[in-house]
C-alpha atoms as a PDB file:
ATOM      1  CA  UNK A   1      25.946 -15.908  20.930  1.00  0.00           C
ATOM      2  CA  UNK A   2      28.084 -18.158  22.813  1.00  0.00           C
ATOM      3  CA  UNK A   3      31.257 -16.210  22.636  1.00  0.00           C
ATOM      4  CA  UNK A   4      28.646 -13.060  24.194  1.00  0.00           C
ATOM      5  CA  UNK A   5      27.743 -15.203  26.929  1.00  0.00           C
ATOM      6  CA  UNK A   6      30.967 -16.253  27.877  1.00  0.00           C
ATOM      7  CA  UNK A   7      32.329 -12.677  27.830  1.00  0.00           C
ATOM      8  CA  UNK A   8      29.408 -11.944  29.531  1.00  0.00           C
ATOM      9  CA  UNK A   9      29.300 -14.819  32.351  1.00  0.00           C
ATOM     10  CA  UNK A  10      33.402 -13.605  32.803  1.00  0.00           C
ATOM     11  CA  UNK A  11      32.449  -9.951  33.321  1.00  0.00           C
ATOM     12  CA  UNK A  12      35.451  -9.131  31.763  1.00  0.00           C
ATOM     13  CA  UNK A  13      34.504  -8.834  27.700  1.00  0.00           C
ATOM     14  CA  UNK A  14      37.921  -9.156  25.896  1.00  0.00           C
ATOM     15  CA  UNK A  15      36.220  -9.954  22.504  1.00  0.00           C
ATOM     16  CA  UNK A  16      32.348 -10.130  21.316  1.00  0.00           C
ATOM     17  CA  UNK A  17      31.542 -12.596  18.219  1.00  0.00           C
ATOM     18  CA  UNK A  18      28.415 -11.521  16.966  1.00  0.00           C
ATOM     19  CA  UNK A  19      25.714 -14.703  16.376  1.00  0.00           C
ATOM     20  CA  UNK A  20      26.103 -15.462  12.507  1.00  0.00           C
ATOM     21  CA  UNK A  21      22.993 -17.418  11.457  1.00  0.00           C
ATOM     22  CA  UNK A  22      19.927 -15.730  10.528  1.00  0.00           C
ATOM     23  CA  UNK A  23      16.846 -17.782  11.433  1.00  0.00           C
ATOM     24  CA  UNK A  24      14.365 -16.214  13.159  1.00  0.00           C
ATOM     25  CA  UNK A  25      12.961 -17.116  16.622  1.00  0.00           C
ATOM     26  CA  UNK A  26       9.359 -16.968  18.070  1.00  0.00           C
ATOM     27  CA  UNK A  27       8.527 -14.704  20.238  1.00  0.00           C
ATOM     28  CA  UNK A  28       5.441 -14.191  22.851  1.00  0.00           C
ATOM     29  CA  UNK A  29       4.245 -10.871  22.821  1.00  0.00           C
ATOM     30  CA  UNK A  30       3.363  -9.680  25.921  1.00  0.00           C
ATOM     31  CA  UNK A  31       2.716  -6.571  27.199  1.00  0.00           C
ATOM     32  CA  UNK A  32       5.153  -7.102  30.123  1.00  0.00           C
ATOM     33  CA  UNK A  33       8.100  -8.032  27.758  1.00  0.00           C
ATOM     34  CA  UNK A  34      11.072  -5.843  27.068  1.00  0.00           C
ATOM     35  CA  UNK A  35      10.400  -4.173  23.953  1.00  0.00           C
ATOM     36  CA  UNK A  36      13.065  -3.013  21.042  1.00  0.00           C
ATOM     37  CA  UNK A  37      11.699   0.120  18.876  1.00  0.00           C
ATOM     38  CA  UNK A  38      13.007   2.394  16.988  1.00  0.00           C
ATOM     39  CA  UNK A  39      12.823   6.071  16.515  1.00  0.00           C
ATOM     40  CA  UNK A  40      13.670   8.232  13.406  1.00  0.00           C
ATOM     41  CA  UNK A  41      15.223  11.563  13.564  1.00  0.00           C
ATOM     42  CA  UNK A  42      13.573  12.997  10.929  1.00  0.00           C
ATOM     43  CA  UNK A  43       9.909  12.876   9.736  1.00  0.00           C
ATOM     44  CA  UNK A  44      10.068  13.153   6.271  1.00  0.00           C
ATOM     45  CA  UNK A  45      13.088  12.354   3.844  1.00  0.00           C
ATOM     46  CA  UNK A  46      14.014  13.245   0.415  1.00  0.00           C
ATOM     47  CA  UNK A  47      15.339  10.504  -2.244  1.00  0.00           C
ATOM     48  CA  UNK A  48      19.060   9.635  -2.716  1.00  0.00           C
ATOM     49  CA  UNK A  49      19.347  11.292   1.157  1.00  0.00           C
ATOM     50  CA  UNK A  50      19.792   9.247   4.638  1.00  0.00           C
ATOM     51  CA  UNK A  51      17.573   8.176   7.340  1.00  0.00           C
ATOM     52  CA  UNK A  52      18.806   8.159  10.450  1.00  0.00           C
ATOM     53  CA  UNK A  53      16.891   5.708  13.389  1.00  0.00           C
ATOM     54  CA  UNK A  54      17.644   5.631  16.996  1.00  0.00           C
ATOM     55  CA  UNK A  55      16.977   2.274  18.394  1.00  0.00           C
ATOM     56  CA  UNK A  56      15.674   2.469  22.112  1.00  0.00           C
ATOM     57  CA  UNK A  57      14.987  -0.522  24.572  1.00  0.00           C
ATOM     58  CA  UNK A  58      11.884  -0.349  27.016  1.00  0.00           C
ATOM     59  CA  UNK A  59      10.148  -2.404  30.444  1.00  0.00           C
ATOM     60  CA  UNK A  60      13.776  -4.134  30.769  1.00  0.00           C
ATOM     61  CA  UNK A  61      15.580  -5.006  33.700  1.00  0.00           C
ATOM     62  CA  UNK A  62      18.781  -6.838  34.709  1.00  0.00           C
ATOM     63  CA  UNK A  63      20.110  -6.466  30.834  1.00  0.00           C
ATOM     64  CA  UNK A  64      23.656  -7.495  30.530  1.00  0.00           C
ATOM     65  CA  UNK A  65      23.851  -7.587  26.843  1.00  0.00           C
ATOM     66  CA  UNK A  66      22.375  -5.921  23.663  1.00  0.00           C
ATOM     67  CA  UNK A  67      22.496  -7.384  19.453  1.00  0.00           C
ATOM     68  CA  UNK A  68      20.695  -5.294  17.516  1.00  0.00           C
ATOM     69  CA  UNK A  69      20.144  -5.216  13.984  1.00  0.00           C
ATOM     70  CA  UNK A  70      17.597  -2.398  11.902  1.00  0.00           C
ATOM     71  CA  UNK A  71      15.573  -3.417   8.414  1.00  0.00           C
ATOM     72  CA  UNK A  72      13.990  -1.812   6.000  1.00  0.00           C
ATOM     73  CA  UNK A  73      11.756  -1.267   2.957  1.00  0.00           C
ATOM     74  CA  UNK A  74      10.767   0.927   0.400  1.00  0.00           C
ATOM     75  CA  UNK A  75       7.485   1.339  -1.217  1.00  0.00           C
ATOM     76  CA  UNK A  76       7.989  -1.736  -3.334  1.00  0.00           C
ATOM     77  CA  UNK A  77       9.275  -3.996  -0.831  1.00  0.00           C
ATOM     78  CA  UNK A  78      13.636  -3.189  -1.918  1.00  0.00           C
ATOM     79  CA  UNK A  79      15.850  -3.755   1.746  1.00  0.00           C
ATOM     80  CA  UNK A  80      17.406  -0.225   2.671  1.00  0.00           C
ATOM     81  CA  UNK A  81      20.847  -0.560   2.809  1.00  0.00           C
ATOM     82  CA  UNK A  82      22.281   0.029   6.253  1.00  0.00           C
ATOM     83  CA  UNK A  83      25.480   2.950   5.996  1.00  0.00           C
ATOM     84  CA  UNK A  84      26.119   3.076   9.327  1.00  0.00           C
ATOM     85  CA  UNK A  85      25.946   1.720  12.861  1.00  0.00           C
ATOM     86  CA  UNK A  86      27.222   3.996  15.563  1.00  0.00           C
ATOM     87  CA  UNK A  87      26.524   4.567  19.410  1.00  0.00           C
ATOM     88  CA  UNK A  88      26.232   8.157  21.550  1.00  0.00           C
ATOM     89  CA  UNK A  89      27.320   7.005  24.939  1.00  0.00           C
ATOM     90  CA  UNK A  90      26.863  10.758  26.014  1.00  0.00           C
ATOM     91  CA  UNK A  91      23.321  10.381  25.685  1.00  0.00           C
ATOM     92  CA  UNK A  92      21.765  10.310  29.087  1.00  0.00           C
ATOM     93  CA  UNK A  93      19.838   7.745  28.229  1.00  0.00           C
ATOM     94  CA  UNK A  94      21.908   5.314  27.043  1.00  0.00           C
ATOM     95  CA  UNK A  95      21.251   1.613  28.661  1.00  0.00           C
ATOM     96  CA  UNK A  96      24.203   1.158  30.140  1.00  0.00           C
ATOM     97  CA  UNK A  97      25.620   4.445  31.146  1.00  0.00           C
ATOM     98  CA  UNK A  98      29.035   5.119  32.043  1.00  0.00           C
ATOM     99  CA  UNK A  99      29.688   1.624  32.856  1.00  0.00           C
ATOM    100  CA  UNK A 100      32.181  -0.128  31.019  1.00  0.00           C
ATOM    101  CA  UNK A 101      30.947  -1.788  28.101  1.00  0.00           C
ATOM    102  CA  UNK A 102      32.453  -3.802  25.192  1.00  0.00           C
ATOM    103  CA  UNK A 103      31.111  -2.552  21.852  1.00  0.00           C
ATOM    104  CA  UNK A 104      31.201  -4.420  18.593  1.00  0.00           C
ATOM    105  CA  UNK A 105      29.705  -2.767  14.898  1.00  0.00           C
ATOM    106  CA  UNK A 106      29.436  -5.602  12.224  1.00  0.00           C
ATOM    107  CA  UNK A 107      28.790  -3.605   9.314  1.00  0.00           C
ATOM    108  CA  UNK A 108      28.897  -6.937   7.257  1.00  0.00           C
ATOM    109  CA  UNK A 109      25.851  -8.734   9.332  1.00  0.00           C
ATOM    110  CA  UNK A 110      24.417  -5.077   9.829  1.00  0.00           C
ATOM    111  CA  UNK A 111      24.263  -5.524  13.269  1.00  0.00           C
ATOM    112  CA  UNK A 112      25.869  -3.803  16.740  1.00  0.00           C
ATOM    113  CA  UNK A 113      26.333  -5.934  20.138  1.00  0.00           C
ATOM    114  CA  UNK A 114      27.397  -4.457  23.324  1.00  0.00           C
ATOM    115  CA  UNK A 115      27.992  -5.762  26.415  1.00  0.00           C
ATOM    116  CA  UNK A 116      28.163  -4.891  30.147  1.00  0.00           C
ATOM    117  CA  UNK A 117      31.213  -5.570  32.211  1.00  0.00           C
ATOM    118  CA  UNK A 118      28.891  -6.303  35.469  1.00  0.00           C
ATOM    119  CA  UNK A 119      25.750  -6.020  36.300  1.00  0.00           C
ATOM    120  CA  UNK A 120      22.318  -5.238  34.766  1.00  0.00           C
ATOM    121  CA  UNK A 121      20.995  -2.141  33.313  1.00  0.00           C
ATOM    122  CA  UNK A 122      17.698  -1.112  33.425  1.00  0.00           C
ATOM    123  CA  UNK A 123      14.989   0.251  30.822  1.00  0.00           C
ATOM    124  CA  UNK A 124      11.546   2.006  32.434  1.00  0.00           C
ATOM    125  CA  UNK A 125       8.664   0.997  30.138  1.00  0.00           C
ATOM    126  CA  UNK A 126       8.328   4.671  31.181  1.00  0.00           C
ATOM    127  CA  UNK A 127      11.590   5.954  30.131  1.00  0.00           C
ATOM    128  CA  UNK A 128      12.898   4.156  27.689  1.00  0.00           C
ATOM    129  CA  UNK A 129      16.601   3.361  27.242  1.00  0.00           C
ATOM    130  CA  UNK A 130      18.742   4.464  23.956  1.00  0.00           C
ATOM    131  CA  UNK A 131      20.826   1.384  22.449  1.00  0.00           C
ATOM    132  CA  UNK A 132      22.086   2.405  19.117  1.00  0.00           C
ATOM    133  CA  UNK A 133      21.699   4.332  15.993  1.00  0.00           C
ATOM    134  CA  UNK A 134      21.090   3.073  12.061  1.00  0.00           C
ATOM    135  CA  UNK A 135      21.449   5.021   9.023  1.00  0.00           C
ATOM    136  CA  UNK A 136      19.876   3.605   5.890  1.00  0.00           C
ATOM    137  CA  UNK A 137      20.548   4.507   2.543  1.00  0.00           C
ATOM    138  CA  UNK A 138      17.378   5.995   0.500  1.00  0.00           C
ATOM    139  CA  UNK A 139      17.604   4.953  -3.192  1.00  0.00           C
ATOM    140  CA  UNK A 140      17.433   7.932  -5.532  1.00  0.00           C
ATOM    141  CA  UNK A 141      14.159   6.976  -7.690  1.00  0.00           C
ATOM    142  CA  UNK A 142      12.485   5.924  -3.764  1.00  0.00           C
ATOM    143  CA  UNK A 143       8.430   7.258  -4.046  1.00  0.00           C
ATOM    144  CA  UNK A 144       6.164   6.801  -1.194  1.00  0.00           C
ATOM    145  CA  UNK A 145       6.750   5.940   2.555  1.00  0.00           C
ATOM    146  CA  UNK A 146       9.785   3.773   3.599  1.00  0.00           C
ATOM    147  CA  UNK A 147       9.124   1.336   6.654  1.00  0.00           C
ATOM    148  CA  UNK A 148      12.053   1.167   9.266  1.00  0.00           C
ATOM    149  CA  UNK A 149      11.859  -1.041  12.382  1.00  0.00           C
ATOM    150  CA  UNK A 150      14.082  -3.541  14.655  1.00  0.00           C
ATOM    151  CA  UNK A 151      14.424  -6.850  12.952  1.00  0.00           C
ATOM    152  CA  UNK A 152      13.682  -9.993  14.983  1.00  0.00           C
ATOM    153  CA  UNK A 153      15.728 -12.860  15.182  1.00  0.00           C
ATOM    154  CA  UNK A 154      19.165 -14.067  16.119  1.00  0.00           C
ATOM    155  CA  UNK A 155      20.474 -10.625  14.659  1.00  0.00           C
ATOM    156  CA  UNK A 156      18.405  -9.479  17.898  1.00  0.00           C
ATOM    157  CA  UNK A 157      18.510 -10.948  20.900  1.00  0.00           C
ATOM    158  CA  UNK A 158      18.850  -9.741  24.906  1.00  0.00           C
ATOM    159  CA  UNK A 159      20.876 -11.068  27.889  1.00  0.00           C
ATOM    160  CA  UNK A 160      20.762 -10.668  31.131  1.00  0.00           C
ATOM    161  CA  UNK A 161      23.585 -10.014  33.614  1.00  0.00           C
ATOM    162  CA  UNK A 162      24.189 -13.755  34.575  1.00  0.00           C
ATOM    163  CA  UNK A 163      23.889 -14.344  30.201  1.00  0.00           C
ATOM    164  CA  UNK A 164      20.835 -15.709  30.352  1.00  0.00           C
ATOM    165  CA  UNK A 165      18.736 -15.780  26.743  1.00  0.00           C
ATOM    166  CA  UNK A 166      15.705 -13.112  27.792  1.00  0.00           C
ATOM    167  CA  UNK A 167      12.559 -12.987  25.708  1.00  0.00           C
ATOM    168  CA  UNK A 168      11.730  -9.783  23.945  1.00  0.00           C
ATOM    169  CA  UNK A 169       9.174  -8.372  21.146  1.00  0.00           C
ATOM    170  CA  UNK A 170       9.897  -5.543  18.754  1.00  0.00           C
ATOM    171  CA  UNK A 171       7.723  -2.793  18.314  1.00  0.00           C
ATOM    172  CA  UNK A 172       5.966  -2.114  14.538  1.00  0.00           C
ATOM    173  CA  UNK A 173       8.054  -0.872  12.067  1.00  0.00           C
ATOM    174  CA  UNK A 174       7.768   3.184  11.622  1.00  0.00           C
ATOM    175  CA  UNK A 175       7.032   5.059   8.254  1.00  0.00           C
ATOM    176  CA  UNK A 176       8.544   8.169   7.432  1.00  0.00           C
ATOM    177  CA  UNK A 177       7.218   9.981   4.100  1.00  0.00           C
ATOM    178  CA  UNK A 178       9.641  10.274   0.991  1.00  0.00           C
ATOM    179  CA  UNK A 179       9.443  13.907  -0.253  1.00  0.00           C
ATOM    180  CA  UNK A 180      10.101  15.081  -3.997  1.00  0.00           C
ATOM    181  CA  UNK A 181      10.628  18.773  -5.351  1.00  0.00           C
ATOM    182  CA  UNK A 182       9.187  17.975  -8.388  1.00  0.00           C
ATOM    183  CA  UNK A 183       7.857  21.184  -9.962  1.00  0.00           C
ATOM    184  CA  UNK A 184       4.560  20.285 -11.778  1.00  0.00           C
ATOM    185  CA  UNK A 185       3.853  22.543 -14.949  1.00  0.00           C
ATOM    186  CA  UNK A 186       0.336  22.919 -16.115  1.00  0.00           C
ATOM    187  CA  UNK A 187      -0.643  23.675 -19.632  1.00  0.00           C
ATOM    188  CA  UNK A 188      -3.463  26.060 -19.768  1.00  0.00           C
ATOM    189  CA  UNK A 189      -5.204  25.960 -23.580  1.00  0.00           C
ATOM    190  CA  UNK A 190      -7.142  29.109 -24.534  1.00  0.00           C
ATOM    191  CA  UNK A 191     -10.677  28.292 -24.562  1.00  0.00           C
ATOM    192  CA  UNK A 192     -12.493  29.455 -28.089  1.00  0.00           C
ATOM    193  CA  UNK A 193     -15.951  30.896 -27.741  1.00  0.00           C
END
């Protein structure tokens, strides 16, 4: 966090070290807060397949930085593994534009940072803004809904343009359904009169 602030404060990002511990902060909800939520692609998802998640940002202004990271669950409680961490920055609503941006991916914390060269971006609570997107693994034998959502934390965190720490809340985790093609057979006896 302090190498992202000093990039940050410099406007001129030559390197981005992502925060390493894991302890979680406390957060005030508010209404007013910037909010982190995510979004799957699909609605429904077959075992042993991938989910894909688009993480959005929302009622934001003056963000200079982004650290993200995406959990989740199966039906009995097993983390997702994460297979990928990528960004679109063709989407036209991604938080920071065409501006120039330092980007980091660390697939070993699970977890993707980017930062703004200058200035703040901002994210509409009406339109919100896209930051990233998570694939998570689906184990084969997975039955029932999976729960996906941003995970709060020092994995997660916001800055503003100047690098200041800005408080944030997460939005509840979704659930998308787990689908088998299981054929079922049934037996049908003769009844005997």
């Amino acid at each position: 966090m302090r190498n992202m602030r000093f990039a940050l404060n410099l406007g001129c990002a030559v390197a981005v070290t992502l925060a390493a511990t894991s302890a979680y902060a406390q957060n005030a909800v508010s209404a007013t807060q910037p909010t982190y939520f995510v979004k799957p692609v699909q609605t429904s998802i077959t075992p042993g397949s991938t989910l894909v998640v688009n993480v959005y940002l929302a009622n934001a202004t003056d963000v200079g930085a982004v650290q993200v990271q995406v959990a989740g669950t199966d039906q009995q409680n097993n983390k997702l593994a994460i297979t990928d961490i990528s960004v679109d920055k063709n989407l036209p609503t991604f938080i920071f534009g065409f501006d120039q941006i330092v980007e980091a991916i660390d697939m070993n914390g699970k977890r993707l940072a980017l930062v703004k060269y200058n200035g703040g971006a901002t994210a509409p609570a009406a339109k919100p803004r896209y930051v990233g997107t998570f694939s998570l693994a689906i184990p084969a034998n997975a039955v029932g809904p999976v729960s996906v959502g941003v995970a709060e934390g020092q994995e997660t965190m916001l800055l503003a343009s100047s690098g200041a720490e800005m408080t944030y809340t997460v939005g509840s985790p979704v659930t998308v359904e787990v689908i088998t093609d299981r054929v079922r057979t049934i037996k049908r006896g003769r009844s005997t009169r």
